[in-house]
N, C-alpha and C. Protein backbone atom coordinates (compact mmCIF):
# COMPACT_ATOMS: atom_id res chain seq x y z
N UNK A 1 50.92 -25.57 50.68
CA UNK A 1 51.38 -26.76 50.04
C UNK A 1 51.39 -26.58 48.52
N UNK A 2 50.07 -26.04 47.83
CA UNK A 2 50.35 -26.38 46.64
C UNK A 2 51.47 -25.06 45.90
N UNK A 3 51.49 -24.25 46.85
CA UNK A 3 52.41 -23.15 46.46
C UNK A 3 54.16 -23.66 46.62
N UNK A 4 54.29 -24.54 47.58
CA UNK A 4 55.36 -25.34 47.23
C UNK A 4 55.31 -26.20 46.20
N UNK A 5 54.39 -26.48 45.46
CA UNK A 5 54.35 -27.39 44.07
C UNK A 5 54.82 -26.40 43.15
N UNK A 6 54.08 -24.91 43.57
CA UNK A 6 54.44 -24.15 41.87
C UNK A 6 55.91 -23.94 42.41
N UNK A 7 56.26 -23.45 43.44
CA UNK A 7 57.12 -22.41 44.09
C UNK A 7 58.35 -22.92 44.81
N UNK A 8 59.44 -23.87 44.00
CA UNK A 8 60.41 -24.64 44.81
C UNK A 8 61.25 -23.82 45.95
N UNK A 9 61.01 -22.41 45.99
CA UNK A 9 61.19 -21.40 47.22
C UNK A 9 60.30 -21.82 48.39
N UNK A 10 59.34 -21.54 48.24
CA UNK A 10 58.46 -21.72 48.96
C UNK A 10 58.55 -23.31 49.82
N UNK A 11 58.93 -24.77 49.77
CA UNK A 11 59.97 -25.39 50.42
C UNK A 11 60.23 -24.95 51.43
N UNK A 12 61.25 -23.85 51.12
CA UNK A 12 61.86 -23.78 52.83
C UNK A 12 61.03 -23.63 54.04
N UNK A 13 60.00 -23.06 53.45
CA UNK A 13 58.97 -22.56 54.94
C UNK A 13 58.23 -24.14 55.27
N UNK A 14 58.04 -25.00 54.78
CA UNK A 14 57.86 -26.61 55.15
C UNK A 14 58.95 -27.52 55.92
N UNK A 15 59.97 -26.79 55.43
CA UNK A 15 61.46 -27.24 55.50
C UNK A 15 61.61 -26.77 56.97
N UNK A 16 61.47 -25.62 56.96
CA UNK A 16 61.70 -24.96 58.78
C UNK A 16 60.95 -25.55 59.85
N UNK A 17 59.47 -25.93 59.29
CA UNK A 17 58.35 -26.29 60.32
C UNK A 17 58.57 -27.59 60.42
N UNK A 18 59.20 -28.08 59.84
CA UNK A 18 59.47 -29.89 60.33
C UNK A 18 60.26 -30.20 60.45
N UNK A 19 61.77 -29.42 60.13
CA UNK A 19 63.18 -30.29 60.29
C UNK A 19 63.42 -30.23 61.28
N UNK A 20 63.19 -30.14 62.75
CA UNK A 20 63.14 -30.59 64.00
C UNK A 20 62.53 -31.40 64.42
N UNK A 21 61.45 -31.69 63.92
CA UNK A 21 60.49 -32.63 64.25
C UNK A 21 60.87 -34.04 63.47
N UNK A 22 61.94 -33.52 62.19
CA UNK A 22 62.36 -35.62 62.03
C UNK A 22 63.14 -35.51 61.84
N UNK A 23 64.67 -34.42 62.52
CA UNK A 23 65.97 -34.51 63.09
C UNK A 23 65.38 -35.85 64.23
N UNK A 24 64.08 -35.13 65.30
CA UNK A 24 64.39 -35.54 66.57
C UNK A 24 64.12 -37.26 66.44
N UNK A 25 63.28 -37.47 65.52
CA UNK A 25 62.35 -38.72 65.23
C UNK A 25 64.10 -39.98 64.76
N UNK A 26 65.16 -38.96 63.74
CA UNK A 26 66.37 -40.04 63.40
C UNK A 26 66.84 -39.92 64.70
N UNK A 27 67.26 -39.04 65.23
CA UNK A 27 68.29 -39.05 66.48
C UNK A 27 68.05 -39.80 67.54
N UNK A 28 66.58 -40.56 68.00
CA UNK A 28 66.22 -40.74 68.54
C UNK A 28 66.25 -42.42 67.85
N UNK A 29 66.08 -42.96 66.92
CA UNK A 29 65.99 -43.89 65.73
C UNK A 29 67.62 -44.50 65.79
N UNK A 30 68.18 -43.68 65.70
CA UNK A 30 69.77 -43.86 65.32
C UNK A 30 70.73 -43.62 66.70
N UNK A 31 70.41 -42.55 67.47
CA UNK A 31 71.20 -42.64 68.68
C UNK A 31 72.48 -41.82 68.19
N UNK A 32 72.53 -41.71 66.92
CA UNK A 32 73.60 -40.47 66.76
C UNK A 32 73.51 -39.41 66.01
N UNK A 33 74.08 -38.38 66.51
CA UNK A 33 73.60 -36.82 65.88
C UNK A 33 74.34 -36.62 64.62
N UNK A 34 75.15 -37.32 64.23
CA UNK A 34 76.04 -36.93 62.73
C UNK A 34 74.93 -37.93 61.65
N UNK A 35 74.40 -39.00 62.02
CA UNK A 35 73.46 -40.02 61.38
C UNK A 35 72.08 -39.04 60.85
N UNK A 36 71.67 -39.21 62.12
CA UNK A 36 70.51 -38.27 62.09
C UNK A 36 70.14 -36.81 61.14
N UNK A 37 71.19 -36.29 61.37
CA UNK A 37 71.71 -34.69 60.53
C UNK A 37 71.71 -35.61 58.77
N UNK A 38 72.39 -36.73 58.96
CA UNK A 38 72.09 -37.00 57.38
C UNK A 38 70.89 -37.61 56.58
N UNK A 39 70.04 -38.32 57.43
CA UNK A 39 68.75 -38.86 57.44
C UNK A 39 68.00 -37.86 57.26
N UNK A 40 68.09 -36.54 58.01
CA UNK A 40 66.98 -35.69 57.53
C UNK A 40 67.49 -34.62 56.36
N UNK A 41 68.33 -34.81 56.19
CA UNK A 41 68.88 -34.47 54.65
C UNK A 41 68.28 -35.38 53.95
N UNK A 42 68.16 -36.30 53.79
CA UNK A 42 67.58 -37.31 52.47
C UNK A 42 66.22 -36.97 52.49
N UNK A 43 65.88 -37.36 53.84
CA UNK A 43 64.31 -37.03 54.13
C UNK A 43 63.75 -36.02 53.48
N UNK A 44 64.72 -34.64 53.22
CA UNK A 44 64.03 -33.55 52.87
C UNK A 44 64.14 -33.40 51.42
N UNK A 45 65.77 -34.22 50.86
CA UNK A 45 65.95 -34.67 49.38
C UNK A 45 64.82 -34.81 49.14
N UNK A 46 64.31 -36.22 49.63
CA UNK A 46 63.21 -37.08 48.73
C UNK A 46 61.70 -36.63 48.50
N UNK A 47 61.48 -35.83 49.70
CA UNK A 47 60.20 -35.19 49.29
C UNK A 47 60.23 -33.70 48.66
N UNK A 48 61.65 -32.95 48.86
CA UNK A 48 61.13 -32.28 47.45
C UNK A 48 61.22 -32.74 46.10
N UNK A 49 61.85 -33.99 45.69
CA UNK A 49 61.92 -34.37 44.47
C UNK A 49 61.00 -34.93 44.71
N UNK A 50 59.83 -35.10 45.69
CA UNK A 50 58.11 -36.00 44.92
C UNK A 50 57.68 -35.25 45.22
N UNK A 51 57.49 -33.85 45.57
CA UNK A 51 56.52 -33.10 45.88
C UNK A 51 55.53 -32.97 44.80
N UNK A 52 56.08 -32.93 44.12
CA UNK A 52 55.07 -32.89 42.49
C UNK A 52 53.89 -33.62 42.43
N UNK A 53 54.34 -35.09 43.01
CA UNK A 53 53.47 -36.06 43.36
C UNK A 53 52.61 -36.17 43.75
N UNK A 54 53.10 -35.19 45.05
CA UNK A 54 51.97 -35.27 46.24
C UNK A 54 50.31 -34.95 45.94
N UNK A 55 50.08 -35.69 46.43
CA UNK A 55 48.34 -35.60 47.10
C UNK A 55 47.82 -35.22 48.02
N UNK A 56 47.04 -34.43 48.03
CA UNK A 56 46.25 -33.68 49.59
C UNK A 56 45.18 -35.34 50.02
N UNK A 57 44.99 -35.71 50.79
CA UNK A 57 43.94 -36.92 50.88
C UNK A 57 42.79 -36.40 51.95
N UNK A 58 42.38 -35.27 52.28
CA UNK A 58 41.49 -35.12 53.03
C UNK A 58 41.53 -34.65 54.41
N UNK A 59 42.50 -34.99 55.27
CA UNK A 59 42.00 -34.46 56.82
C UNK A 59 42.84 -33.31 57.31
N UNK A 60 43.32 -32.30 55.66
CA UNK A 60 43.63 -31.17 56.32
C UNK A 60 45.17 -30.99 55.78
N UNK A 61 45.16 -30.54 54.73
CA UNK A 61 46.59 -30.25 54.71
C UNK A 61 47.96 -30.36 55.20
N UNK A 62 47.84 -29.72 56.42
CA UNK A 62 49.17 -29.88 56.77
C UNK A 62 49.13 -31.57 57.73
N UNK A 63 47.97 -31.73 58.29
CA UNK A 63 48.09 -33.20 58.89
C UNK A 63 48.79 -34.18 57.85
N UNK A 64 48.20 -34.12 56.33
CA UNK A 64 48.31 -34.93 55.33
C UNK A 64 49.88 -34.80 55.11
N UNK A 65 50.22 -33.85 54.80
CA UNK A 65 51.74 -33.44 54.53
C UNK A 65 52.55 -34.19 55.34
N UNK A 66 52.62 -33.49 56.48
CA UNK A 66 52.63 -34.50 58.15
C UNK A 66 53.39 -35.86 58.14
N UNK A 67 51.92 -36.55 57.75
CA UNK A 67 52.12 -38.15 57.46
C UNK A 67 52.99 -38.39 56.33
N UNK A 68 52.89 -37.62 55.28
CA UNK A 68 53.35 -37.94 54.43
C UNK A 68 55.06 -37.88 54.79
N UNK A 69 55.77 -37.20 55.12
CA UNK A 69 57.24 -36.34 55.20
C UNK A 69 57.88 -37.79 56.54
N UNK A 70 56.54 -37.45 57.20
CA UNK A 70 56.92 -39.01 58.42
C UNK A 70 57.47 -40.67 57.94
N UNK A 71 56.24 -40.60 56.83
CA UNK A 71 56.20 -41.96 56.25
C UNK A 71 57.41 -41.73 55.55
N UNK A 72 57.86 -40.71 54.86
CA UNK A 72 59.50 -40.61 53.73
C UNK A 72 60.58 -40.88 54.51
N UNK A 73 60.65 -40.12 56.19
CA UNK A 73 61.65 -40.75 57.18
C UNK A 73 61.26 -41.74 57.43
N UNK A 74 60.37 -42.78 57.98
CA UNK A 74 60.42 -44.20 58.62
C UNK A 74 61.00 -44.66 57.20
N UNK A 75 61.17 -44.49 56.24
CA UNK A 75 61.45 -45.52 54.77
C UNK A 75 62.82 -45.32 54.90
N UNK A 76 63.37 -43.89 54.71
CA UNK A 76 64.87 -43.73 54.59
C UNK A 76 65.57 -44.26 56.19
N UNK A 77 65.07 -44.28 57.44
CA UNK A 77 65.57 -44.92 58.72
C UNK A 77 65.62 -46.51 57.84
N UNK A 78 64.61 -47.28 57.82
CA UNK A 78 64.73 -48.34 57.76
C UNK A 78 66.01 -48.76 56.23
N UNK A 79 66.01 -47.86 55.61
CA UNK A 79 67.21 -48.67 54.47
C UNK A 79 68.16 -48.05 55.05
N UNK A 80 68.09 -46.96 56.06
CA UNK A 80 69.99 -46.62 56.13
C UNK A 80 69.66 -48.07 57.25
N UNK A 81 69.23 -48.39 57.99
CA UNK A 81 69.68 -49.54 58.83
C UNK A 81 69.73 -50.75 58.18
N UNK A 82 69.07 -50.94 57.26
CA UNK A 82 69.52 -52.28 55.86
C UNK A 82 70.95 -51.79 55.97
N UNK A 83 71.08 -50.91 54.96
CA UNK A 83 72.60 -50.47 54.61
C UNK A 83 73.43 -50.43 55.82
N UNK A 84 73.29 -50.05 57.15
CA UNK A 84 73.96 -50.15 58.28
C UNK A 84 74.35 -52.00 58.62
N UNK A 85 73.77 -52.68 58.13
CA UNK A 85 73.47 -54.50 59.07
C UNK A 85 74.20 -54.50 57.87
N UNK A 86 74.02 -54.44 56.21
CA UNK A 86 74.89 -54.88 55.60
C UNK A 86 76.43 -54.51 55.15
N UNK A 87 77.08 -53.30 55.34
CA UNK A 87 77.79 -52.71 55.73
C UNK A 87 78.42 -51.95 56.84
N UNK A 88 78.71 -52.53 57.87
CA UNK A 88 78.79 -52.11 59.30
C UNK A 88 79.83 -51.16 59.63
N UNK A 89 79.63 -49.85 60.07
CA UNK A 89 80.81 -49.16 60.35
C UNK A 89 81.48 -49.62 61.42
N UNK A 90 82.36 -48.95 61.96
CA UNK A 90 82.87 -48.58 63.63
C UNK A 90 83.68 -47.27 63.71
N UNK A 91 82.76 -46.57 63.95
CA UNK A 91 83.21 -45.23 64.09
C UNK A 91 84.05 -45.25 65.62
N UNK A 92 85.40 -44.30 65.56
CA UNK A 92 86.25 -43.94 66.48
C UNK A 92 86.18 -43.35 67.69
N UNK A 93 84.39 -43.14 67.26
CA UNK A 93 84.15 -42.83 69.05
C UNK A 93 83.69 -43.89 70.07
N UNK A 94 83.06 -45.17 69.19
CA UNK A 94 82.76 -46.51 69.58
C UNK A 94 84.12 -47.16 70.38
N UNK A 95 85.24 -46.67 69.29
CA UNK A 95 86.44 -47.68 69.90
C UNK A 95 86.94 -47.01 71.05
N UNK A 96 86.83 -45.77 71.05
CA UNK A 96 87.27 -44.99 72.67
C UNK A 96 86.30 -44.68 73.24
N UNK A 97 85.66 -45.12 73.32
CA UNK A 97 83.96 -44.83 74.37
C UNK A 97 83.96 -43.72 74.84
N UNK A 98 84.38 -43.38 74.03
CA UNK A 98 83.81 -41.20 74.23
C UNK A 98 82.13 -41.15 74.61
N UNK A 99 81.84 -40.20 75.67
CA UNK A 99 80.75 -39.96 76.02
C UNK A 99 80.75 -38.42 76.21
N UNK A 100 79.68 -37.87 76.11
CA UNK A 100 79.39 -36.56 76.13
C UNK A 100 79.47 -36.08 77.92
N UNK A 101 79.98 -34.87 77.91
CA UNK A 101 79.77 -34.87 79.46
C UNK A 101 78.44 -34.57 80.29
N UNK A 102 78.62 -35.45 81.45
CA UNK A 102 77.45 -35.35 82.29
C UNK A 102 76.66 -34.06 82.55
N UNK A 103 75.95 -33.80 82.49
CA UNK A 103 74.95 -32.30 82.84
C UNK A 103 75.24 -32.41 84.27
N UNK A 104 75.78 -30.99 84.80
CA UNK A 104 76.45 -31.31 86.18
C UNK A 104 74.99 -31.01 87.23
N UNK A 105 73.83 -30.45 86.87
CA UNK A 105 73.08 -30.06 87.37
C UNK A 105 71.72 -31.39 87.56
N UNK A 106 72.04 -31.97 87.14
CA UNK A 106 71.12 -33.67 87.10
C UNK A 106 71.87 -34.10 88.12
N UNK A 107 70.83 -34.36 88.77
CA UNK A 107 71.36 -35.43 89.50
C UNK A 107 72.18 -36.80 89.23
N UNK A 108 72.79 -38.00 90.00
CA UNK A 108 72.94 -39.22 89.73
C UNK A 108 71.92 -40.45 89.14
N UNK A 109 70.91 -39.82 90.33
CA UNK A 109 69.63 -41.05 90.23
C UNK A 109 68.82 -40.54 89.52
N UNK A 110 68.54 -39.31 88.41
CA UNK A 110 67.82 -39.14 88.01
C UNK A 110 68.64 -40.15 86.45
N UNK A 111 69.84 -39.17 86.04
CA UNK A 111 70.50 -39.67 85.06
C UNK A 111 70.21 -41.30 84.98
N UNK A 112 70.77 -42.06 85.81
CA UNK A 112 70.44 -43.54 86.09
C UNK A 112 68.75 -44.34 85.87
N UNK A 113 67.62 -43.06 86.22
CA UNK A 113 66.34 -43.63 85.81
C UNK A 113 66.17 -43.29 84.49
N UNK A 114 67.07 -42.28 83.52
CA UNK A 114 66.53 -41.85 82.60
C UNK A 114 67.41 -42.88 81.67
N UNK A 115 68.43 -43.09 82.11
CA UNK A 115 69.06 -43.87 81.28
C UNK A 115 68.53 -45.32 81.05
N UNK A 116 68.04 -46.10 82.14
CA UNK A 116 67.43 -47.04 82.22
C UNK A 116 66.13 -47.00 81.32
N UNK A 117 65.40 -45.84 81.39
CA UNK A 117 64.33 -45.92 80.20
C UNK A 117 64.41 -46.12 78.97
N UNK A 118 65.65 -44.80 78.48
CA UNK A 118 66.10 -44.66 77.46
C UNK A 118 66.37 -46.53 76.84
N UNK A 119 67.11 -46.67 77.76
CA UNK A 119 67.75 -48.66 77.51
C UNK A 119 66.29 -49.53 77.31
N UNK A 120 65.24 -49.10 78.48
CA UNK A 120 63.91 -50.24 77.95
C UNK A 120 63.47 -49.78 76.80
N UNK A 121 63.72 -48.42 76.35
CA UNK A 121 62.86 -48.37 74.82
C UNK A 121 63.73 -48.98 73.73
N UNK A 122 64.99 -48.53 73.83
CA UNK A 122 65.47 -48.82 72.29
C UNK A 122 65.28 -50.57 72.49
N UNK A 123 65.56 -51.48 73.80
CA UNK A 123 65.23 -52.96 73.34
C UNK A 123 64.19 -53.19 73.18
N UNK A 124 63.24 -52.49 72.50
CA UNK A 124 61.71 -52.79 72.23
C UNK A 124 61.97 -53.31 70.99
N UNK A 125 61.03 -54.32 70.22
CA UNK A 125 60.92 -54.48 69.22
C UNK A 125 61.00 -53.24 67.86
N UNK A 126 61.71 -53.04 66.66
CA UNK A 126 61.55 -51.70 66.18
C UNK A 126 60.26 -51.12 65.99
N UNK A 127 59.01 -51.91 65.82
CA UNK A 127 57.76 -51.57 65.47
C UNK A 127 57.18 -51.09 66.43
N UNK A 128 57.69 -51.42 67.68
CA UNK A 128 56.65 -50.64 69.38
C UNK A 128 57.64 -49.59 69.20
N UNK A 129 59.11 -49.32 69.46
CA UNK A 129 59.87 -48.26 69.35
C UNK A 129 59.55 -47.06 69.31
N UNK A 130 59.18 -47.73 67.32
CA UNK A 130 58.97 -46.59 66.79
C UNK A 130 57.64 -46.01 66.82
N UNK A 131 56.95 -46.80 67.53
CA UNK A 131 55.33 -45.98 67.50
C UNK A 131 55.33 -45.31 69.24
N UNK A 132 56.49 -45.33 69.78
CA UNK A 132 56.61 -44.56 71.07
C UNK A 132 57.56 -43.66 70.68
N UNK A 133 57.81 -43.35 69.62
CA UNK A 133 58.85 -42.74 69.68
C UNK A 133 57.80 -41.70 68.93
N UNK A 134 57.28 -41.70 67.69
CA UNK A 134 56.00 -40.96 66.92
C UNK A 134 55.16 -40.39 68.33
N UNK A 135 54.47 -41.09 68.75
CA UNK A 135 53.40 -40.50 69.56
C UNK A 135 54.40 -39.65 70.73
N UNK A 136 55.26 -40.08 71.46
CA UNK A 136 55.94 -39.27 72.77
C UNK A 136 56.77 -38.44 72.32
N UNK A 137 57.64 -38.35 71.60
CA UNK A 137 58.16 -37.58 71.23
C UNK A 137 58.04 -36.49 70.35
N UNK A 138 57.31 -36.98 69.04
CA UNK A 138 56.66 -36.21 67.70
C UNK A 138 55.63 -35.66 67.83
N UNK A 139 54.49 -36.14 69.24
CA UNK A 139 53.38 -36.02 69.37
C UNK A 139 52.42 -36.28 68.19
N UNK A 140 52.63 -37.58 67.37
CA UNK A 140 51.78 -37.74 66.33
C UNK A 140 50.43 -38.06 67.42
N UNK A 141 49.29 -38.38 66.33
CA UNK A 141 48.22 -38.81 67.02
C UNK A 141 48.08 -40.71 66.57
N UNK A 142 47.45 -41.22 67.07
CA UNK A 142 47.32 -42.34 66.72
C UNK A 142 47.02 -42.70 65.33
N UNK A 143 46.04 -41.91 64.44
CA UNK A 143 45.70 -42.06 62.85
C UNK A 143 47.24 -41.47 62.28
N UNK A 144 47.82 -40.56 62.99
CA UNK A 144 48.96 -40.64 61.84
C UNK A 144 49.72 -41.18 61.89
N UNK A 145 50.19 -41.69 63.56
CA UNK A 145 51.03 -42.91 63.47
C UNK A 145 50.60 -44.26 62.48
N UNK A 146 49.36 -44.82 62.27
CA UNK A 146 48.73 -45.71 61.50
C UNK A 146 49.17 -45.22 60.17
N UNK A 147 48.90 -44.13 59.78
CA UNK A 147 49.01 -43.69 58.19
C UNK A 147 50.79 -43.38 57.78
N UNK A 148 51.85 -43.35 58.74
CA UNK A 148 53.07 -42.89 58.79
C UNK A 148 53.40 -45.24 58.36
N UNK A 149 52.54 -45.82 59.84
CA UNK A 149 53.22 -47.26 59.20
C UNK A 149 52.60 -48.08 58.95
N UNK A 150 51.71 -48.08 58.19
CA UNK A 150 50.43 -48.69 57.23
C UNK A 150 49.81 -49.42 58.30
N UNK A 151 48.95 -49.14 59.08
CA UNK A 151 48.19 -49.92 60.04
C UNK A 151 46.84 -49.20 60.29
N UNK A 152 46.35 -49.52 61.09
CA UNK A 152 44.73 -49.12 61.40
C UNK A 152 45.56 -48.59 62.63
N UNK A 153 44.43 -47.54 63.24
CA UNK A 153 44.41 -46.23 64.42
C UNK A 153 44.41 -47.36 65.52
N UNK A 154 43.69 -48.30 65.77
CA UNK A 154 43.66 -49.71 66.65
C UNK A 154 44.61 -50.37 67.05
N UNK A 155 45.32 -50.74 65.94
CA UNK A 155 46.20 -51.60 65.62
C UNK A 155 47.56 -50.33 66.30
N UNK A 156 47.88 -48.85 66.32
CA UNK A 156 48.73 -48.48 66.47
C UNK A 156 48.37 -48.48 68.21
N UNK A 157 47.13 -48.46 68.28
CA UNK A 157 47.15 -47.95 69.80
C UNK A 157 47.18 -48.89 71.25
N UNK A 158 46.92 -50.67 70.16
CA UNK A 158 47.52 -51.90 70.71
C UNK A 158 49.00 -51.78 70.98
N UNK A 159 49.86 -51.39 69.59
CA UNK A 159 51.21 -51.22 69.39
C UNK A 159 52.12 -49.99 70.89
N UNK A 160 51.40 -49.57 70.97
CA UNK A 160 51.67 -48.32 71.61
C UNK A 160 51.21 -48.93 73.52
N UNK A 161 50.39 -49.43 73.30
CA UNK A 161 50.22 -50.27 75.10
C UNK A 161 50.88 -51.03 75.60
N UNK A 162 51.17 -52.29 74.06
CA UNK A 162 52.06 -53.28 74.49
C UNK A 162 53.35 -52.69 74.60
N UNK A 163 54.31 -51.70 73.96
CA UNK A 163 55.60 -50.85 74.31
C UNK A 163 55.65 -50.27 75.36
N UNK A 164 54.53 -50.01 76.32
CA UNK A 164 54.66 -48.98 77.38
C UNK A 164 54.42 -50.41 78.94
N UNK A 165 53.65 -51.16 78.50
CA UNK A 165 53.82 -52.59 79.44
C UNK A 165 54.95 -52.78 79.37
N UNK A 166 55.62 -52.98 78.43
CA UNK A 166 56.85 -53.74 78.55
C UNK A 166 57.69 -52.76 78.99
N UNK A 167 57.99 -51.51 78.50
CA UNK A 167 58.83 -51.04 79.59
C UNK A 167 58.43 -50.50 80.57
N UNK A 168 57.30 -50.20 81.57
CA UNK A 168 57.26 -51.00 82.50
C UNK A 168 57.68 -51.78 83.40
N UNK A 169 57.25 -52.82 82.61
CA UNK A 169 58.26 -54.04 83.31
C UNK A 169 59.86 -54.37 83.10
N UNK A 170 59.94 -53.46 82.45
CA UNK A 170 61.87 -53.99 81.97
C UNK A 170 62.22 -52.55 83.68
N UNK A 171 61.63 -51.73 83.77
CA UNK A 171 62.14 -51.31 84.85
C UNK A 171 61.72 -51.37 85.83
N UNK A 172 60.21 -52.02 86.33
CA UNK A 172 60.27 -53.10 87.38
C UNK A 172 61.23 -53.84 87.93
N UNK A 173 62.07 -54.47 87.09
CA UNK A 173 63.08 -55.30 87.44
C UNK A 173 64.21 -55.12 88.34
């Protein structure tokens, strides 16, 4: 880390070890791969222009970093979706309902349960969402999900029960 402070080379090797890990966090956030690809472009903008900034806070370097690079994507997701509600596109694949083709090797009923999940998470509130989306997908731990969206380790792991009840029950139904 602090060799990326002296060493704006040195970047890329931070750059490699996480830009999959909050590609997957927008794509998953946004639902589209051209969105996403630009979200973690900013994402990676903005923290090398504060790297300077940065602070080690104690539980380990790269955990700290971690949270930190997490917390810079949940900020830039939430204003591109400001900027999305106040300026609304409609991109040309919306108007011809282009879909990617089926994986011929999935089954029907699997596709159909996965899709149905996929559908109970994103209608989650954005705050359960996104703390199922951190922990299952990102494999954060509960303190960094808390430190990624200003909450107590408690408070994320309430957040994280009540999202998994509810869907649940949205596919109970």
């Amino acid at each position: 880390m602090e060799t990326a402070k002296r060493d704006p080379g040195a970047f890329e090797q931070l750059y490699r070890k996480y830009v999959a890990q909050i590609y997957s966090l927008a794509l998953y956030e946004t639902r589209d791969p051209h969105a996403a690809e630009d979200i973690t472009e900013m994402v990676f903008l903005k923290a090398f222009a504060a790297l300077p900034g940065f602070r080690e806070q104690g539980a380990g370097e790269e955990s700290t970093f971690k949270t930190w690079l997490y917390t810079i994507a949940r900020n830039v997701i939430s204003n591109e979706r400001r900027r999305d509600r106040r300026h609304p596109e409609h991109p040309i694949e919306l108007a011809l309902d282009l879909r990617a083709p089926d994986d011929p090797a999935a089954s029907a009923e699997t596709r159909l349960e996965a899709q149905r999940a996929l559908e109970a998470v994103m209608e989650l509130p954005p705050e359960r969402r996104q703390a199922l989306v951190l922990r299952f997908v990102n494999e954060l731990s509960a303190r960094e999900i808390g430190e990624v969206m200003g909450k107590s380790e408690g408070a994320v792991r309430v957040l994280i029960h009540r999202a998994l009840a509810s869907v649940r029950q949205r596919l109970e139904q």
